[in-house]
Structures are given as C-alpha cells and as structure tokens.
C-alpha atoms as a PDB file:
ATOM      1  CA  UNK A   1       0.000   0.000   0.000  1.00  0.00           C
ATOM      2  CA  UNK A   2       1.444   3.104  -0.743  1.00  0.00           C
ATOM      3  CA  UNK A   3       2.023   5.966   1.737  1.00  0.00           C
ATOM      4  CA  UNK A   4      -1.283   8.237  -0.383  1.00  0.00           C
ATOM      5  CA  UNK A   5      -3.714   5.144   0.440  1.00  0.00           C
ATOM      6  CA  UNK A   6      -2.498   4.738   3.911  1.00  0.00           C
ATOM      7  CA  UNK A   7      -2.937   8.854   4.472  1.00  0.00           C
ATOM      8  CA  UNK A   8      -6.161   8.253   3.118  1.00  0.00           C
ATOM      9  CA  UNK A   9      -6.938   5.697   4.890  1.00  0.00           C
ATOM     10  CA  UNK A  10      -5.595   7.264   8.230  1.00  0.00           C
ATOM     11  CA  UNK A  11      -8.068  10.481   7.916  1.00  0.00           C
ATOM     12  CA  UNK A  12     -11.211   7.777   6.946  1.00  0.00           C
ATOM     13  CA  UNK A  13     -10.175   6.275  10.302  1.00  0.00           C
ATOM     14  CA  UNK A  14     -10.201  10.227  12.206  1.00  0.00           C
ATOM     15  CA  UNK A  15     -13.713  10.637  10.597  1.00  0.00           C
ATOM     16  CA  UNK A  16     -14.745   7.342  12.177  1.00  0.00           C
ATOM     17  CA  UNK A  17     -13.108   8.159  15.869  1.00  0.00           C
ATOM     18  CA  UNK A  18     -14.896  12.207  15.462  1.00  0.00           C
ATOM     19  CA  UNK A  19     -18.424  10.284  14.889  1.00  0.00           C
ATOM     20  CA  UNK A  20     -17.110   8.076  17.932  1.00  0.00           C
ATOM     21  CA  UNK A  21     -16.716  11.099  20.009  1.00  0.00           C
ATOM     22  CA  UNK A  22     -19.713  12.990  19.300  1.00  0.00           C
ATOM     23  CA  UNK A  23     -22.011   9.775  20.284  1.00  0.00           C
ATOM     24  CA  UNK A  24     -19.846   8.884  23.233  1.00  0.00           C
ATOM     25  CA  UNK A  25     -20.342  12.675  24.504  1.00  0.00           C
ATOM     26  CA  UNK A  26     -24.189  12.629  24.188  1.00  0.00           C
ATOM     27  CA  UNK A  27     -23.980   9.229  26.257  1.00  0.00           C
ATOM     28  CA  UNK A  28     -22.277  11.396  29.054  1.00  0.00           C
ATOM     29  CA  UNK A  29     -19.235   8.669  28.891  1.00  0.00           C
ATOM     30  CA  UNK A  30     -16.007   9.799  29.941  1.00  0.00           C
ATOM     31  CA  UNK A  31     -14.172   6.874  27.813  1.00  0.00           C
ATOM     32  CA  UNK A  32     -14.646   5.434  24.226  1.00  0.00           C
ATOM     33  CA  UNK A  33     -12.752   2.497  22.423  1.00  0.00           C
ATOM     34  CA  UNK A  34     -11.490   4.275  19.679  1.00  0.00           C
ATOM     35  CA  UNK A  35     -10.265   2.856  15.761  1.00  0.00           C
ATOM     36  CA  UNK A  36      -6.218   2.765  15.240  1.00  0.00           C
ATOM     37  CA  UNK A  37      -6.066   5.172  12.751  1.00  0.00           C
ATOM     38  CA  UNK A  38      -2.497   3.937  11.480  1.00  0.00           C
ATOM     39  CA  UNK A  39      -4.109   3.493   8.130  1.00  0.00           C
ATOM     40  CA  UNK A  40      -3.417   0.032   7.340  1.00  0.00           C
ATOM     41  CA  UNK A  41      -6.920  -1.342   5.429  1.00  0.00           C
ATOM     42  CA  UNK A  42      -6.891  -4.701   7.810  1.00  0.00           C
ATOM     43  CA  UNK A  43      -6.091  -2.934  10.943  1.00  0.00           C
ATOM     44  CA  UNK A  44      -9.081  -3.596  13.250  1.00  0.00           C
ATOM     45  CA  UNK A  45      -7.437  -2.721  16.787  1.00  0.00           C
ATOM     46  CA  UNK A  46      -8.854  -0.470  19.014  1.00  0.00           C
ATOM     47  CA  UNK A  47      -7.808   2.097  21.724  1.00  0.00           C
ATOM     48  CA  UNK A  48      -9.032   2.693  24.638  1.00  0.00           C
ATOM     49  CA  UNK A  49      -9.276   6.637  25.345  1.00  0.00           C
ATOM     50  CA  UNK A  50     -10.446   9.227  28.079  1.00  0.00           C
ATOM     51  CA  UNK A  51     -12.301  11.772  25.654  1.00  0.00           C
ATOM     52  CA  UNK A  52     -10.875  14.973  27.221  1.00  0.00           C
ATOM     53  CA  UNK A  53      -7.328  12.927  26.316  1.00  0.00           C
ATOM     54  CA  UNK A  54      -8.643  12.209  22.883  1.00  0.00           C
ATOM     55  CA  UNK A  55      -9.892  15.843  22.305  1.00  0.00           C
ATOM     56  CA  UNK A  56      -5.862  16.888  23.564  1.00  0.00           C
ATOM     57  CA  UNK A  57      -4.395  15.057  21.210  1.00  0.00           C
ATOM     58  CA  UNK A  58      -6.912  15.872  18.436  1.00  0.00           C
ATOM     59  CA  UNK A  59      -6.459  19.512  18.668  1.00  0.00           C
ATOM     60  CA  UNK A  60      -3.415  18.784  16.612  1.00  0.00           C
ATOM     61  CA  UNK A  61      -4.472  18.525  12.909  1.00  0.00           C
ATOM     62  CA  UNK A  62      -1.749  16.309  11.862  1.00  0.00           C
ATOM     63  CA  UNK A  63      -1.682  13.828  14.972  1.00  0.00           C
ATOM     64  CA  UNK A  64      -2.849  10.403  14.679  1.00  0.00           C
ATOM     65  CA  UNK A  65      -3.806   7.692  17.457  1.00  0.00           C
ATOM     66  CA  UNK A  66      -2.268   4.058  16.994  1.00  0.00           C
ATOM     67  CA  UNK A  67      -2.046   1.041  18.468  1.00  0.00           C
ATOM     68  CA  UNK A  68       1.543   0.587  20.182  1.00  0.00           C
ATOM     69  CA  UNK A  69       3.910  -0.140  17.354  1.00  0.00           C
ATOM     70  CA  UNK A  70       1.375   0.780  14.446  1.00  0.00           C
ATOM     71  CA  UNK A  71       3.821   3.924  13.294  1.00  0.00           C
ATOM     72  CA  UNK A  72       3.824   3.585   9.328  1.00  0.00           C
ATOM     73  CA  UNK A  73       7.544   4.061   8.504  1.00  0.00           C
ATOM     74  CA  UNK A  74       7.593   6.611   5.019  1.00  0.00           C
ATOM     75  CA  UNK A  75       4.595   8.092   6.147  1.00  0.00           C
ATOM     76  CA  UNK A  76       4.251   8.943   9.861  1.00  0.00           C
ATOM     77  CA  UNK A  77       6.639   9.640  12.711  1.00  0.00           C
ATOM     78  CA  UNK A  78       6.178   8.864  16.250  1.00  0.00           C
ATOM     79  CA  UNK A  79       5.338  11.905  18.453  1.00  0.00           C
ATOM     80  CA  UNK A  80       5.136  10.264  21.631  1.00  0.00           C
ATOM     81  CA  UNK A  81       4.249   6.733  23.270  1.00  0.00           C
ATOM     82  CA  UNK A  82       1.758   7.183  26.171  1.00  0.00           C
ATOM     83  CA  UNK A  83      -0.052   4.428  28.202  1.00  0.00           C
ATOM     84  CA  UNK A  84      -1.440   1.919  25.714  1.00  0.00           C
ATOM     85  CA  UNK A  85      -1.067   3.707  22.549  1.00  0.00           C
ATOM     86  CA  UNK A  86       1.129   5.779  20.481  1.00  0.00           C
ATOM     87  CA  UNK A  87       0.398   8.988  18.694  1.00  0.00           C
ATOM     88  CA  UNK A  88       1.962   9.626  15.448  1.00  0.00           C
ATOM     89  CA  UNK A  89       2.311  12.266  12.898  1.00  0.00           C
ATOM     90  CA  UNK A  90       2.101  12.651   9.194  1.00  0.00           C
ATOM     91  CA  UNK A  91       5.398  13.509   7.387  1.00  0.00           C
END
C-alpha cells in the first residue's frame, strides 16, 4: 500500500473516531474504544481513550492515534508513546 492510500486511509479512520466522540459525549461517557487510525486497510485494533485525552491530542491537525507499534515508517513519525497507545504524525 502506498504511503497516499495509507494517508487516506488514516483520515477515513479520524472521521470514524470524530463520529465516535460525538455519540460517546451525548452518552455522558467519559471513555470510548477508539479505531487505530495507522491506516493500514486490515487494521481492526482499538484504543481505549479518556475523551478529554482524545480531544488533547486531536487539537493537533496532523496527529494520529495508533495502536503501540502501528507507526507507518515513510509516512508517519512517532510523536510520543503514552499508556497503551502511540500517537503519530504525518510527514
């Protein structure tokens, strides 16, 4: 897959995880299980998040979550390993 479909890919995942939020919020949940967006088409892992964390880490345009390890090399860089996932960045 080349690094266009996996970008692709990745932001088809974010619009997924947004939808995720928004229900999750009107539920008055403070967690969600939320899709790896690393943007591999068979990935079907999922992360477990605290919304206000999720919203953080969303606030960044380019910032991705993944499942530990899931960093695509070519395409994304890893901005920082926390608890249980990783969150990456598109280069």
């Amino acid at each position: 897959m080349n690094g266009e479909a996996i970008r692709r890919n990745q932001d088809i995942f974010r619009e997924v995880n947004e939808r995720i939020d928004d229900i999750t919020s009107t539920q008055q949940e403070a967690t969600s299980e939320f899709l790896c967006e690393c943007g591999q088409q068979d990935c079907t892992l999922v992360v477990e998040l605290r919304l206000d964390e999720y919203r953080q880490i969303r606030s960044g345009e380019d910032r991705f979550i993944v499942f530990p390890g899931h960093c695509v090399e070519g395409v994304d860089r890893l901005a920082e390993s926390r608890d249980g996932f990783d969150v990456v960045v598109q280069i």
